[in-house]
PDB file of N, CA and C in Angstrom:
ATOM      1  N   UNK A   1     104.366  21.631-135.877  1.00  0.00           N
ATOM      2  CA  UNK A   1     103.951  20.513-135.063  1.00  0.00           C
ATOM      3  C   UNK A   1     103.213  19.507-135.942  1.00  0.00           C
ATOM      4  N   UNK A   2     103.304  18.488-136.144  1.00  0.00           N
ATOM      5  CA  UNK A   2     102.812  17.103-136.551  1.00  0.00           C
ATOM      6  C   UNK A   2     101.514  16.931-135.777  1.00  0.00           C
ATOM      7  N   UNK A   3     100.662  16.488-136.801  1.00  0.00           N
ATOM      8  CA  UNK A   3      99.429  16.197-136.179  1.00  0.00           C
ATOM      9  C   UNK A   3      99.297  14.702-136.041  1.00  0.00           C
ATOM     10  N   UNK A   4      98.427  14.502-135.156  1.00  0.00           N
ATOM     11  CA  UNK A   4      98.788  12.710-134.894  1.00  0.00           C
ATOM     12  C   UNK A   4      98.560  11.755-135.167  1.00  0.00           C
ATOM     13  N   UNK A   5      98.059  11.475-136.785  1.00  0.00           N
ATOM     14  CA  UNK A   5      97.624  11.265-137.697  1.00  0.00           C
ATOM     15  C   UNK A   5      99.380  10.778-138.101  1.00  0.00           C
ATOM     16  N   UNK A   6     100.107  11.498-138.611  1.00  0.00           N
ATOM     17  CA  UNK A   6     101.449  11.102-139.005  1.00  0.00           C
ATOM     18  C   UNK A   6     102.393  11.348-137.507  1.00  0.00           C
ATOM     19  N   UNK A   7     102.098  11.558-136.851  1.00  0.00           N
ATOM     20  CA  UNK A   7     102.972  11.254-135.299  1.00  0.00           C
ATOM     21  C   UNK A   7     102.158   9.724-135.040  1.00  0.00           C
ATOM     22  N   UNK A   8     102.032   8.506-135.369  1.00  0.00           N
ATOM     23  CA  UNK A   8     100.846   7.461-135.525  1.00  0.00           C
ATOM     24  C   UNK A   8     102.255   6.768-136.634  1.00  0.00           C
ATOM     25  N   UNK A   9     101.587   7.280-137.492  1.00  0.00           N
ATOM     26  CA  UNK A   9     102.378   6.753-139.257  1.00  0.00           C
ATOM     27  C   UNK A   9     104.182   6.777-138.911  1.00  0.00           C
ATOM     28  N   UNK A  10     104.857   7.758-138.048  1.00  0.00           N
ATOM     29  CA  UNK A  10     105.804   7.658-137.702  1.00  0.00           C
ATOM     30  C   UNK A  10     106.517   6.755-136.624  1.00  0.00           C
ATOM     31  N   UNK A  11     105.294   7.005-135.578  1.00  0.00           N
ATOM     32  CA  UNK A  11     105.662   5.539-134.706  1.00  0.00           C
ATOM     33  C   UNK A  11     105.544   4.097-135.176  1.00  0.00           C
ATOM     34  N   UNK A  12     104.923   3.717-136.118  1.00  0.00           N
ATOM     35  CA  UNK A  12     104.450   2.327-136.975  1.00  0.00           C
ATOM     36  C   UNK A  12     105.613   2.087-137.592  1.00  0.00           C
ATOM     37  N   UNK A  13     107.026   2.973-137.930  1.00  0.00           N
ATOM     38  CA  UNK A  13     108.547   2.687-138.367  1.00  0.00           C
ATOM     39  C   UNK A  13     108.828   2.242-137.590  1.00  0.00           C
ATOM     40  N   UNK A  14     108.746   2.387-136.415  1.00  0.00           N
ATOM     41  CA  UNK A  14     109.610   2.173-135.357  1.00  0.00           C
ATOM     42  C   UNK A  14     110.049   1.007-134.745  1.00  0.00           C
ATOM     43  N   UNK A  15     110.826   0.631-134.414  1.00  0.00           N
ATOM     44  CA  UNK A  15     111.086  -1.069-134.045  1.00  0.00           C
ATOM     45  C   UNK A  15     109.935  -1.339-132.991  1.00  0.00           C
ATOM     46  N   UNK A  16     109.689  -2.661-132.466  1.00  0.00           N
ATOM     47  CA  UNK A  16     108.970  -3.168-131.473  1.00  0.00           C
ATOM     48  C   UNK A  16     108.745  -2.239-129.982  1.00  0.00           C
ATOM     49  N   UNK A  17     110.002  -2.598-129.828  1.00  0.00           N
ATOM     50  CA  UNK A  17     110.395  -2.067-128.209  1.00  0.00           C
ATOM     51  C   UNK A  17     109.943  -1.085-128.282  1.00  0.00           C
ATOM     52  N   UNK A  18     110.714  -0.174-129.195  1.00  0.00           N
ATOM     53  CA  UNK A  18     109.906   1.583-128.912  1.00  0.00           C
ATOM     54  C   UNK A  18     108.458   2.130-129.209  1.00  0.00           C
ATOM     55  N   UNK A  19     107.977   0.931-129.992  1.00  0.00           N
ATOM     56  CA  UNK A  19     106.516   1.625-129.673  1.00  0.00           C
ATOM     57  C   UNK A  19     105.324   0.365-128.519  1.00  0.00           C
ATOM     58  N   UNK A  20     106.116  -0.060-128.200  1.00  0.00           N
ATOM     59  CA  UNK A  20     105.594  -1.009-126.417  1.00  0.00           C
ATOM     60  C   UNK A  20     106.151   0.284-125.486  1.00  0.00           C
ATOM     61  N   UNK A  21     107.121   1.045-125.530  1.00  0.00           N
ATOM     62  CA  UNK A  21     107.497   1.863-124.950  1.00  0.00           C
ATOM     63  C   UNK A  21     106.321   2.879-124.499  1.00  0.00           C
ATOM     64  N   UNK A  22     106.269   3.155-126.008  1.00  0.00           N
ATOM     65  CA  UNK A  22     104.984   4.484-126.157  1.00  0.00           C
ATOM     66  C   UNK A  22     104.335   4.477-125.722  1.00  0.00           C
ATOM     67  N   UNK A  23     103.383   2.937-126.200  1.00  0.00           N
ATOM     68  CA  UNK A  23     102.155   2.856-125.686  1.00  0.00           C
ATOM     69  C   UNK A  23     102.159   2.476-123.832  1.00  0.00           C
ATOM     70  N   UNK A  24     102.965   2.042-123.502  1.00  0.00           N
ATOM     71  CA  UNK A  24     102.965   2.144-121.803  1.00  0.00           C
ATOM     72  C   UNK A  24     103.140   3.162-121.405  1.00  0.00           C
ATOM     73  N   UNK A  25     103.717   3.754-121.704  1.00  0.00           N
ATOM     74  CA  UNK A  25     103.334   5.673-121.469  1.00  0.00           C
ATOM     75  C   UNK A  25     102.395   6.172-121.993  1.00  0.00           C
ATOM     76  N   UNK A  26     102.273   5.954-123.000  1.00  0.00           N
ATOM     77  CA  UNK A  26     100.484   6.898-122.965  1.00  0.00           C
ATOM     78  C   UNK A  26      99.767   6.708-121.975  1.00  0.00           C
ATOM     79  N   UNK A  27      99.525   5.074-122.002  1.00  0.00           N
ATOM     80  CA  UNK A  27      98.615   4.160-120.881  1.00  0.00           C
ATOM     81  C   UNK A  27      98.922   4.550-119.427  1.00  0.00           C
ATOM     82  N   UNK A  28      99.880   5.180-119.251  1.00  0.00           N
ATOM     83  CA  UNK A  28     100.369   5.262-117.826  1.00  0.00           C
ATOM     84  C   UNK A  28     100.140   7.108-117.284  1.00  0.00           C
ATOM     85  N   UNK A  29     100.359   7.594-118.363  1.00  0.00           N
ATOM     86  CA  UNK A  29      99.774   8.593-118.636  1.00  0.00           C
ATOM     87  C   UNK A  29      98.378   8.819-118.391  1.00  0.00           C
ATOM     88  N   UNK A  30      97.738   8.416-119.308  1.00  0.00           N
ATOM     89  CA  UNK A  30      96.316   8.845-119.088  1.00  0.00           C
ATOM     90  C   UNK A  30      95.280   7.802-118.402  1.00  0.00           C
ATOM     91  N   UNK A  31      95.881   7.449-117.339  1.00  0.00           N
ATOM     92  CA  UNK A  31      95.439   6.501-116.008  1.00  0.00           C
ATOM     93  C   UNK A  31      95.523   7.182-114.775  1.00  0.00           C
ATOM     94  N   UNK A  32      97.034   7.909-114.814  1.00  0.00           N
ATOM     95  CA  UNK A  32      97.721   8.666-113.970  1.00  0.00           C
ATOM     96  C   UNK A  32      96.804  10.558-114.090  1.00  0.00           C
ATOM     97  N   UNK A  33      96.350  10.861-115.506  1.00  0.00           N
ATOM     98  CA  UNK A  33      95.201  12.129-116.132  1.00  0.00           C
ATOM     99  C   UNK A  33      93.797  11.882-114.686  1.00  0.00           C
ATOM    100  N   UNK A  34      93.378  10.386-115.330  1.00  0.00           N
ATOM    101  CA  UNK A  34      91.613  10.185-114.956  1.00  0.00           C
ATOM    102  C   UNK A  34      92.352   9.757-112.886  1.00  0.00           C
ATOM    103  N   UNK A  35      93.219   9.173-112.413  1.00  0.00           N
ATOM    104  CA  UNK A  35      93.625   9.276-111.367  1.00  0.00           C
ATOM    105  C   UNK A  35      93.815  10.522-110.665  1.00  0.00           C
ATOM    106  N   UNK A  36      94.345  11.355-110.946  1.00  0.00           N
ATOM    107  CA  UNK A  36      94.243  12.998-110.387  1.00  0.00           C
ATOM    108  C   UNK A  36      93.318  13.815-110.949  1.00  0.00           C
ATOM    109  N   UNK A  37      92.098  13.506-111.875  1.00  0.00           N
ATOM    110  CA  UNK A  37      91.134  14.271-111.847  1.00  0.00           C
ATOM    111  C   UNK A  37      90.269  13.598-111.021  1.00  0.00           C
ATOM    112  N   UNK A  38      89.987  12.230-110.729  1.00  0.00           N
ATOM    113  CA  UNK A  38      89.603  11.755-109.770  1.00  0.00           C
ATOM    114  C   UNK A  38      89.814  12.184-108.109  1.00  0.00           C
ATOM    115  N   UNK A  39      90.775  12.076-107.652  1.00  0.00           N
ATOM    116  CA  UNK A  39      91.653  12.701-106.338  1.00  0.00           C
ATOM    117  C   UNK A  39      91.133  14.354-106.463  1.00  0.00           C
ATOM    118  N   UNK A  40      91.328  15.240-107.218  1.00  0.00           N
ATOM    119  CA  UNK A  40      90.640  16.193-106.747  1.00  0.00           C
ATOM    120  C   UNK A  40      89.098  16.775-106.999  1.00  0.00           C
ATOM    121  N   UNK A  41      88.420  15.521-107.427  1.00  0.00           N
ATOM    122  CA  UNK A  41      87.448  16.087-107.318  1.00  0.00           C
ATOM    123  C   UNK A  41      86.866  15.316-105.936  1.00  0.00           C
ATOM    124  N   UNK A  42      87.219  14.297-106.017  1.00  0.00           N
ATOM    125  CA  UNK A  42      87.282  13.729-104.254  1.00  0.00           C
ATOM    126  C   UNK A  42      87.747  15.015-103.430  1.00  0.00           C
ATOM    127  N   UNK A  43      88.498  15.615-103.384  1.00  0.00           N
ATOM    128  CA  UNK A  43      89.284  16.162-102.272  1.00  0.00           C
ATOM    129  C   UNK A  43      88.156  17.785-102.482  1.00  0.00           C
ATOM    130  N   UNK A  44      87.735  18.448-103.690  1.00  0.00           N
ATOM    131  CA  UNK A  44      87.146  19.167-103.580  1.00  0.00           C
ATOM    132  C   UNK A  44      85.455  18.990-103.412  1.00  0.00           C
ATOM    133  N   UNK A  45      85.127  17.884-103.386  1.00  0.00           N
ATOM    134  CA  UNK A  45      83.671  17.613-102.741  1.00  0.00           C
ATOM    135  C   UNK A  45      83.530  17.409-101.393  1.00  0.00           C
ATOM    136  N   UNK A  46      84.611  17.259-100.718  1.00  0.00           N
ATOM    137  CA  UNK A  46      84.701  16.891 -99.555  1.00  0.00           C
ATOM    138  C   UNK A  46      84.792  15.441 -98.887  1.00  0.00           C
ATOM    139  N   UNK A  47      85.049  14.353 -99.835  1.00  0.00           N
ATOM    140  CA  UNK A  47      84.682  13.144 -99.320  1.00  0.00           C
ATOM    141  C   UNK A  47      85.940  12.252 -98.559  1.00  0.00           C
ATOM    142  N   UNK A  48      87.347  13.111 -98.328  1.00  0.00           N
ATOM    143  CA  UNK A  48      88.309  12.783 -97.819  1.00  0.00           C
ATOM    144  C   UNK A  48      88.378  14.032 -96.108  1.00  0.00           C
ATOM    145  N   UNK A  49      87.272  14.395 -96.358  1.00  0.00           N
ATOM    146  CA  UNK A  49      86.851  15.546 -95.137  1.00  0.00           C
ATOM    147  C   UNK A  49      86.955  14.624 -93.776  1.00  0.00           C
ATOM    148  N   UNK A  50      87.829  15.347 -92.829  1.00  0.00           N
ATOM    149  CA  UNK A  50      87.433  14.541 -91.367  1.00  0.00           C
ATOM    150  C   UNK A  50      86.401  15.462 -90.758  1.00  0.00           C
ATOM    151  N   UNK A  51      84.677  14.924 -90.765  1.00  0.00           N
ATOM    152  CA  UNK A  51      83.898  15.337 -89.687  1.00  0.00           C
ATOM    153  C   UNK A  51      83.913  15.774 -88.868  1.00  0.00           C
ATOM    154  N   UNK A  52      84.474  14.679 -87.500  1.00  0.00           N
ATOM    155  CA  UNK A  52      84.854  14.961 -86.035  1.00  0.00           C
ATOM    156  C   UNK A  52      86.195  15.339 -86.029  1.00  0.00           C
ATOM    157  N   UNK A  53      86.798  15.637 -84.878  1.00  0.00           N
ATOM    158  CA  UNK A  53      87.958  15.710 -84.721  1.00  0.00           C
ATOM    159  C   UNK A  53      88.270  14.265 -83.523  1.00  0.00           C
ATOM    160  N   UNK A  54      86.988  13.325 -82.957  1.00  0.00           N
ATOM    161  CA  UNK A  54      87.567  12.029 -82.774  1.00  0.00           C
ATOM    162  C   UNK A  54      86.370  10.763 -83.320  1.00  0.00           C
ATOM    163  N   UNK A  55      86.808   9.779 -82.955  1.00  0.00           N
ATOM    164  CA  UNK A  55      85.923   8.858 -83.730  1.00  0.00           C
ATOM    165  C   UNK A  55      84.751   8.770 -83.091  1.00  0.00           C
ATOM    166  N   UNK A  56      84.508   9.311 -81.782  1.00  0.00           N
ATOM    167  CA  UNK A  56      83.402   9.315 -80.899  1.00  0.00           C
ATOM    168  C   UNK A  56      82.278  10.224 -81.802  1.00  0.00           C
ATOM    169  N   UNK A  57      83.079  11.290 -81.901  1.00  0.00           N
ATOM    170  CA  UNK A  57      82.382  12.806 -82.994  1.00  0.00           C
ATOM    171  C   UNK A  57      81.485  12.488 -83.876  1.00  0.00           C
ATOM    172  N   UNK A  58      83.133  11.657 -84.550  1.00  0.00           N
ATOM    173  CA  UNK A  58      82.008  11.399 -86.175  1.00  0.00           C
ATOM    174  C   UNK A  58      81.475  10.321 -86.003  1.00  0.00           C
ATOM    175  N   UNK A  59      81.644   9.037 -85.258  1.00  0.00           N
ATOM    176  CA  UNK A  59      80.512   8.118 -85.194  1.00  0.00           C
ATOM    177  C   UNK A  59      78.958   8.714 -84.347  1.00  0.00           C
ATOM    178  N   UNK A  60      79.014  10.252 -84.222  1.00  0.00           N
ATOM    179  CA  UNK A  60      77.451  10.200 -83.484  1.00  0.00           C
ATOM    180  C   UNK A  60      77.721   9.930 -81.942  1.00  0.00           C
ATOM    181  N   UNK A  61      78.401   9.242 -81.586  1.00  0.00           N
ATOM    182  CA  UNK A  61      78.729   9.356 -80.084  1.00  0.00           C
ATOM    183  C   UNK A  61      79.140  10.144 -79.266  1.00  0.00           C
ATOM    184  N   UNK A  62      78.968   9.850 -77.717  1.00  0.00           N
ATOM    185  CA  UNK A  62      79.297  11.255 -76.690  1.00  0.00           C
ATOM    186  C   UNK A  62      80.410  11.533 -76.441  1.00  0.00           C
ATOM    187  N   UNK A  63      81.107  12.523 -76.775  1.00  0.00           N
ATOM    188  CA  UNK A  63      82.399  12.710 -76.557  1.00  0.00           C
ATOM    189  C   UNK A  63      83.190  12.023 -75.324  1.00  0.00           C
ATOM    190  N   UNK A  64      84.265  11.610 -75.158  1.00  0.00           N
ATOM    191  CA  UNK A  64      84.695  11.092 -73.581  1.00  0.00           C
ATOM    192  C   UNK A  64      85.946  12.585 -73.301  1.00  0.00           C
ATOM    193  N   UNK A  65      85.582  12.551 -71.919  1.00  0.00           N
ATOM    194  CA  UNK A  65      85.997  13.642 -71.339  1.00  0.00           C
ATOM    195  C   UNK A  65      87.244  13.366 -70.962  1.00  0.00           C
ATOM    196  N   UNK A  66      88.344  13.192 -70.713  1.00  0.00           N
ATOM    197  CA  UNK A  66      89.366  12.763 -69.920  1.00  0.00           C
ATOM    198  C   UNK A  66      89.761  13.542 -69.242  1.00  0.00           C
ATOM    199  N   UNK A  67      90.630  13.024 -67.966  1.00  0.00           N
ATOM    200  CA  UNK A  67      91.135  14.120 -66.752  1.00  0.00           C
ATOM    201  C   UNK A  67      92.220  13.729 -66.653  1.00  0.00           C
ATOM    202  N   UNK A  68      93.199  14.480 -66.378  1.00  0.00           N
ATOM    203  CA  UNK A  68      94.413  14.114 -66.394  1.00  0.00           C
ATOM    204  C   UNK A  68      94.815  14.498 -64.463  1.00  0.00           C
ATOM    205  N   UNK A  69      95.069  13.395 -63.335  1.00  0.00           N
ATOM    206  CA  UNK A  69      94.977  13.234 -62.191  1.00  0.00           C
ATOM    207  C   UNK A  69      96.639  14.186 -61.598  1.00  0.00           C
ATOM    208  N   UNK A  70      96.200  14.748 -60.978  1.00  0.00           N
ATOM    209  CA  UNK A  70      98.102  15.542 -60.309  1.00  0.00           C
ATOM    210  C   UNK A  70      98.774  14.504 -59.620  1.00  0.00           C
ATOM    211  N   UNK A  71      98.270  13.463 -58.827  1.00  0.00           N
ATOM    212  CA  UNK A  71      99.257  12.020 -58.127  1.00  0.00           C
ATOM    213  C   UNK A  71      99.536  11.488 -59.143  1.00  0.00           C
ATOM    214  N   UNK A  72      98.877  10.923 -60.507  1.00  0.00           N
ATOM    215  CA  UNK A  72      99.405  10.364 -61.378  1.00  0.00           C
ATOM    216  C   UNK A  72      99.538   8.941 -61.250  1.00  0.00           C
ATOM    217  N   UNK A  73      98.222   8.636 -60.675  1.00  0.00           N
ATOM    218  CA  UNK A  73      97.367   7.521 -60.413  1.00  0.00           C
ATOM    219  C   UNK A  73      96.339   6.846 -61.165  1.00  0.00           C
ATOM    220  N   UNK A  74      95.842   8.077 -62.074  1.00  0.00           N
ATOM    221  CA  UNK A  74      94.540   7.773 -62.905  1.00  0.00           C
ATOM    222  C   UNK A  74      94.821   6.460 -63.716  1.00  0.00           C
ATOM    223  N   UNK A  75      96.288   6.117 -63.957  1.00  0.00           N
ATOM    224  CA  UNK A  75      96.238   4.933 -64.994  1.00  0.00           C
ATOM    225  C   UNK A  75      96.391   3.330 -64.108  1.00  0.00           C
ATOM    226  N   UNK A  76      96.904   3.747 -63.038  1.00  0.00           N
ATOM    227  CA  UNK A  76      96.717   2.645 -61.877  1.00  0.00           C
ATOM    228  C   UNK A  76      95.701   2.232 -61.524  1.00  0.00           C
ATOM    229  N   UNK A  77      94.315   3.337 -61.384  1.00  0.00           N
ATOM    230  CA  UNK A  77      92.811   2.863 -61.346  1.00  0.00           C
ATOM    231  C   UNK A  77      92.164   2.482 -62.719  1.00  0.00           C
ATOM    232  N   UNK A  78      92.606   2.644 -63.449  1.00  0.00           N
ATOM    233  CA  UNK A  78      91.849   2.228 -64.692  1.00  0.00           C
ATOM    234  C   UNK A  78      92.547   0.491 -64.855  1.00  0.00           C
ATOM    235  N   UNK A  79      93.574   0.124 -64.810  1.00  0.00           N
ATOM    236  CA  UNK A  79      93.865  -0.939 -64.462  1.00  0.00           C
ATOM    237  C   UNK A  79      93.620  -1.855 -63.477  1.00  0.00           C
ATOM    238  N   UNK A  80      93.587  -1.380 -62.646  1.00  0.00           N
ATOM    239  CA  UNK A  80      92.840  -1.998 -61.221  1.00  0.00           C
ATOM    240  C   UNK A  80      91.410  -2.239 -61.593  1.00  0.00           C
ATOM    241  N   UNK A  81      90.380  -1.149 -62.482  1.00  0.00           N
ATOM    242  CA  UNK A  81      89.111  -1.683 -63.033  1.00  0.00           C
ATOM    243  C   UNK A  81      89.265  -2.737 -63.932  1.00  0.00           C
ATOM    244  N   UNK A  82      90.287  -2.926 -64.652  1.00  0.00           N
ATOM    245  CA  UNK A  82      90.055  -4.022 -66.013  1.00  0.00           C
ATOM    246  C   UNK A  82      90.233  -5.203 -65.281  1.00  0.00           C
ATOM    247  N   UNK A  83      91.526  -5.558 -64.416  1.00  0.00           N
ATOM    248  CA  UNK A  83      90.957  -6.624 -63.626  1.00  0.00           C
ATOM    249  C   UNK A  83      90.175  -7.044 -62.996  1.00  0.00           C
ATOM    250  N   UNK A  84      89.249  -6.015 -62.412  1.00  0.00           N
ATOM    251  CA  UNK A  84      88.180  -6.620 -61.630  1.00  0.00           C
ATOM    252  C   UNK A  84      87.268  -7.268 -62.130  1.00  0.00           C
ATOM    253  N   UNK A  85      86.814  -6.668 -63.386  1.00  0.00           N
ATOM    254  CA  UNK A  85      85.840  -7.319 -64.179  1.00  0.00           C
ATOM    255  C   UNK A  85      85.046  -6.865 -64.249  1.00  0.00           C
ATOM    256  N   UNK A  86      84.983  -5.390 -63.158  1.00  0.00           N
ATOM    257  CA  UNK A  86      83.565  -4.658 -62.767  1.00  0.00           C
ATOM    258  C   UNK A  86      82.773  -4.742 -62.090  1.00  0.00           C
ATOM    259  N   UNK A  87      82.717  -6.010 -61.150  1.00  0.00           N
ATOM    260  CA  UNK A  87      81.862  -6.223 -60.355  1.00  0.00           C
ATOM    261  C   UNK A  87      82.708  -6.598 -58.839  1.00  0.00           C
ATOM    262  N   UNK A  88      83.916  -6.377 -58.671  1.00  0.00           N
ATOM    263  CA  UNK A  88      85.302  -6.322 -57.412  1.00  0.00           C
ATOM    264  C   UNK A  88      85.791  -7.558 -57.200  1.00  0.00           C
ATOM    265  N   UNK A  89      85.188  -9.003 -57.902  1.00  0.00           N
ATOM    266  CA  UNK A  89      85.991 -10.196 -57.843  1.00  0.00           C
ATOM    267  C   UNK A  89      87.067  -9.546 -58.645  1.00  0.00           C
ATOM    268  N   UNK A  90      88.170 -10.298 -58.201  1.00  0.00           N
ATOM    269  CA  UNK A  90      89.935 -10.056 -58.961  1.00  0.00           C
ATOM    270  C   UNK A  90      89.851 -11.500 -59.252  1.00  0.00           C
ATOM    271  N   UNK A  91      89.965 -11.783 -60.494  1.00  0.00           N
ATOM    272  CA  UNK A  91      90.343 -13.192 -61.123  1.00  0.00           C
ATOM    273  C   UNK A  91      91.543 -13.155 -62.178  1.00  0.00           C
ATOM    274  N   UNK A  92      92.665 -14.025 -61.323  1.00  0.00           N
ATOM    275  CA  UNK A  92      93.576 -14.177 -62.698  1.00  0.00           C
ATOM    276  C   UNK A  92      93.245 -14.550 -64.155  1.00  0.00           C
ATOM    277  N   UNK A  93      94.196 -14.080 -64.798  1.00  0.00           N
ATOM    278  CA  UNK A  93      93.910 -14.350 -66.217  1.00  0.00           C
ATOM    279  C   UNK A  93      94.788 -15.774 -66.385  1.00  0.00           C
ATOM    280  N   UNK A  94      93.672 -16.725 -66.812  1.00  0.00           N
ATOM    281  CA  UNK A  94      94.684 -18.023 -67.158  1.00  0.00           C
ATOM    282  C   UNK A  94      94.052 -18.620 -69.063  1.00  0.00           C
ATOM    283  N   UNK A  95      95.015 -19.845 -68.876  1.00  0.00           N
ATOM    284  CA  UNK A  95      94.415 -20.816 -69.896  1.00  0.00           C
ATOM    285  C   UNK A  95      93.969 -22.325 -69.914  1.00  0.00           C
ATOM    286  N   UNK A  96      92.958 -22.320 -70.309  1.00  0.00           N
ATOM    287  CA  UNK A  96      92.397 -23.748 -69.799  1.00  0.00           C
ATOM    288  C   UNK A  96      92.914 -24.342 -70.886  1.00  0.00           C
ATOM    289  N   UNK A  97      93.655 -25.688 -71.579  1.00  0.00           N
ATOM    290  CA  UNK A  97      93.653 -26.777 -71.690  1.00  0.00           C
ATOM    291  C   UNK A  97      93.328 -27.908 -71.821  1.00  0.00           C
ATOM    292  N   UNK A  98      92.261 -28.011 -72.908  1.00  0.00           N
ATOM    293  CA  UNK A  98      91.415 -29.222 -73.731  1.00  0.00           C
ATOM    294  C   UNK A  98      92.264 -30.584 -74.000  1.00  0.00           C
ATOM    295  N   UNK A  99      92.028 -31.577 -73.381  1.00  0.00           N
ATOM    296  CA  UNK A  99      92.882 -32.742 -74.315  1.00  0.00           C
ATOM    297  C   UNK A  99      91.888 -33.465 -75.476  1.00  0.00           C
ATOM    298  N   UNK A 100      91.967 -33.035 -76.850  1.00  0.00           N
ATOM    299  CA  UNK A 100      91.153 -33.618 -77.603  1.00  0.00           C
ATOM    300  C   UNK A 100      91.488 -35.331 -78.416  1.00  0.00           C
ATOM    301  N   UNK A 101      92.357 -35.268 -77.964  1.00  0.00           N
ATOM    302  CA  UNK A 101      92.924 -36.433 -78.624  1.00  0.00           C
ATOM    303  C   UNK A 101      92.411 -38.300 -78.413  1.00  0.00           C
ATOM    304  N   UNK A 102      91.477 -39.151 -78.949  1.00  0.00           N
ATOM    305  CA  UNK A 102      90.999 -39.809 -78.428  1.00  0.00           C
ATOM    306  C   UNK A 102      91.894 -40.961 -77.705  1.00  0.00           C
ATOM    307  N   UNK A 103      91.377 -41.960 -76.895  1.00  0.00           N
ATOM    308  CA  UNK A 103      92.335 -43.153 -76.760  1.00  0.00           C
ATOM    309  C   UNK A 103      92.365 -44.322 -77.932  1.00  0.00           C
ATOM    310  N   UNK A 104      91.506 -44.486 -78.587  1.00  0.00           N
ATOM    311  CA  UNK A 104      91.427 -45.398 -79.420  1.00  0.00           C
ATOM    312  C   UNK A 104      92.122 -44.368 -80.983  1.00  0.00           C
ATOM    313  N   UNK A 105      92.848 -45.347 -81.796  1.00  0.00           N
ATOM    314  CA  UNK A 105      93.287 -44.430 -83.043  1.00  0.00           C
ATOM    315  C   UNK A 105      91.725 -44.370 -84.093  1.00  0.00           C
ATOM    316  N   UNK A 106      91.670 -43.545 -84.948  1.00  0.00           N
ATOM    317  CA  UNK A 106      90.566 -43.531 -85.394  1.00  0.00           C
ATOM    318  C   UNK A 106      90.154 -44.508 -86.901  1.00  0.00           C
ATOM    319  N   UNK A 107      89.733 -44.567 -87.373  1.00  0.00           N
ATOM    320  CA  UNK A 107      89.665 -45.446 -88.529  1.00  0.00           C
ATOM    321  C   UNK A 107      90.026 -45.077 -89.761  1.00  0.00           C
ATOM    322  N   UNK A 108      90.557 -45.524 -90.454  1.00  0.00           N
ATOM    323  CA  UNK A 108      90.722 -44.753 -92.147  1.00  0.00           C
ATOM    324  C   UNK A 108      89.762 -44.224 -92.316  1.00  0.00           C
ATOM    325  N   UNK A 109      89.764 -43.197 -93.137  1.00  0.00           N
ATOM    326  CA  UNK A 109      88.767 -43.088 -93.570  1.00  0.00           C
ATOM    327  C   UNK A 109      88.645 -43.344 -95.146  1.00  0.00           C
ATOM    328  N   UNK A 110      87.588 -44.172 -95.794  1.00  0.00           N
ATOM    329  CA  UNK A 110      87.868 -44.713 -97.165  1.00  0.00           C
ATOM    330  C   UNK A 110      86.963 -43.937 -98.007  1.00  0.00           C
ATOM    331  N   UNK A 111      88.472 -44.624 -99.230  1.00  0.00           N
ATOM    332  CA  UNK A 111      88.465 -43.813-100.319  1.00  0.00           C
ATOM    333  C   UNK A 111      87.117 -43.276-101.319  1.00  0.00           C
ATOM    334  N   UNK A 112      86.722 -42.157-101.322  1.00  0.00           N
ATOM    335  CA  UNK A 112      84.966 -42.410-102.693  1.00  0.00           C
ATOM    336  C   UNK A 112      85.847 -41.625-103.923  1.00  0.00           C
ATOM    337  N   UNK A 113      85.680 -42.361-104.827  1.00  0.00           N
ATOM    338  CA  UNK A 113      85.942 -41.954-106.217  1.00  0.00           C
ATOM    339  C   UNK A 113      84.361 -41.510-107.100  1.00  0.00           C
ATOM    340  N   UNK A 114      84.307 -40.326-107.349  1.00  0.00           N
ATOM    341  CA  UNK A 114      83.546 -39.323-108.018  1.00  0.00           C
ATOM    342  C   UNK A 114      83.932 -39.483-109.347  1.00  0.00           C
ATOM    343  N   UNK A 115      82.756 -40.555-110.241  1.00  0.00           N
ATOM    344  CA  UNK A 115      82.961 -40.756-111.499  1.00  0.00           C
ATOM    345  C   UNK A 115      82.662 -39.539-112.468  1.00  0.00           C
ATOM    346  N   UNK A 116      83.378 -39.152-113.238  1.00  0.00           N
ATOM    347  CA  UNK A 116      82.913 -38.031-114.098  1.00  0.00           C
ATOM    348  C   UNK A 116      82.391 -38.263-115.421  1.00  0.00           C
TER     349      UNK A 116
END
């Protein structure tokens, strides 16, 4: 085996291309080394760990309970709440319509030249 000292001295013959070759593989190489010693030491410290099993969990919040209804209604009342608003007025959902546009056209606006 060649030590790399003359595995070095041997690539320096070499035309252009093949040692741009090399060196993007080494480089890709040992990016791809410090990238998966990275990833598992992430993965063995725990910092890709899921906490909760929901976001309620791991944010510290109270779990929500859900019930699942036998008429198969429960999603008809939860809709019937979002329209109300919560307080039992039912108000359509619309869009109001600004006219911003003035009657008069507006004035140039003139030119400032910033001497340098």
């Amino acid at each position: 085996m060649k030590s790399v000292f003359k595995h070095v001295e041997h690539l320096k013959r070499k035309p252009h291309h093949i040692r741009k070759r090399v060196a993007f593989a080494t480089a890709a190489g040992i990016a791809g080394f410090v990238a998966l010693v990275w990833f598992a030491g992430s993965l063995g410290s725990g910092t890709f760990a899921i906490q909760g099993s929901t976001f309620a969990e791991s944010t510290g919040q109270q779990p929500v309970i859900t019930t699942n209804a036998a008429d198969g209604t429960s999603g008809l009342a939860g809709a019937a709440a979002a329209l109300s608003g919560g307080n039992g007025n039912v108000s359509a959902a619309h869009i109001e319509i600004v006219d911003v546009a003035s009657a008069t056209p507006a004035k140039p606006a003139e030119q400032t030249i910033i001497p340098f």
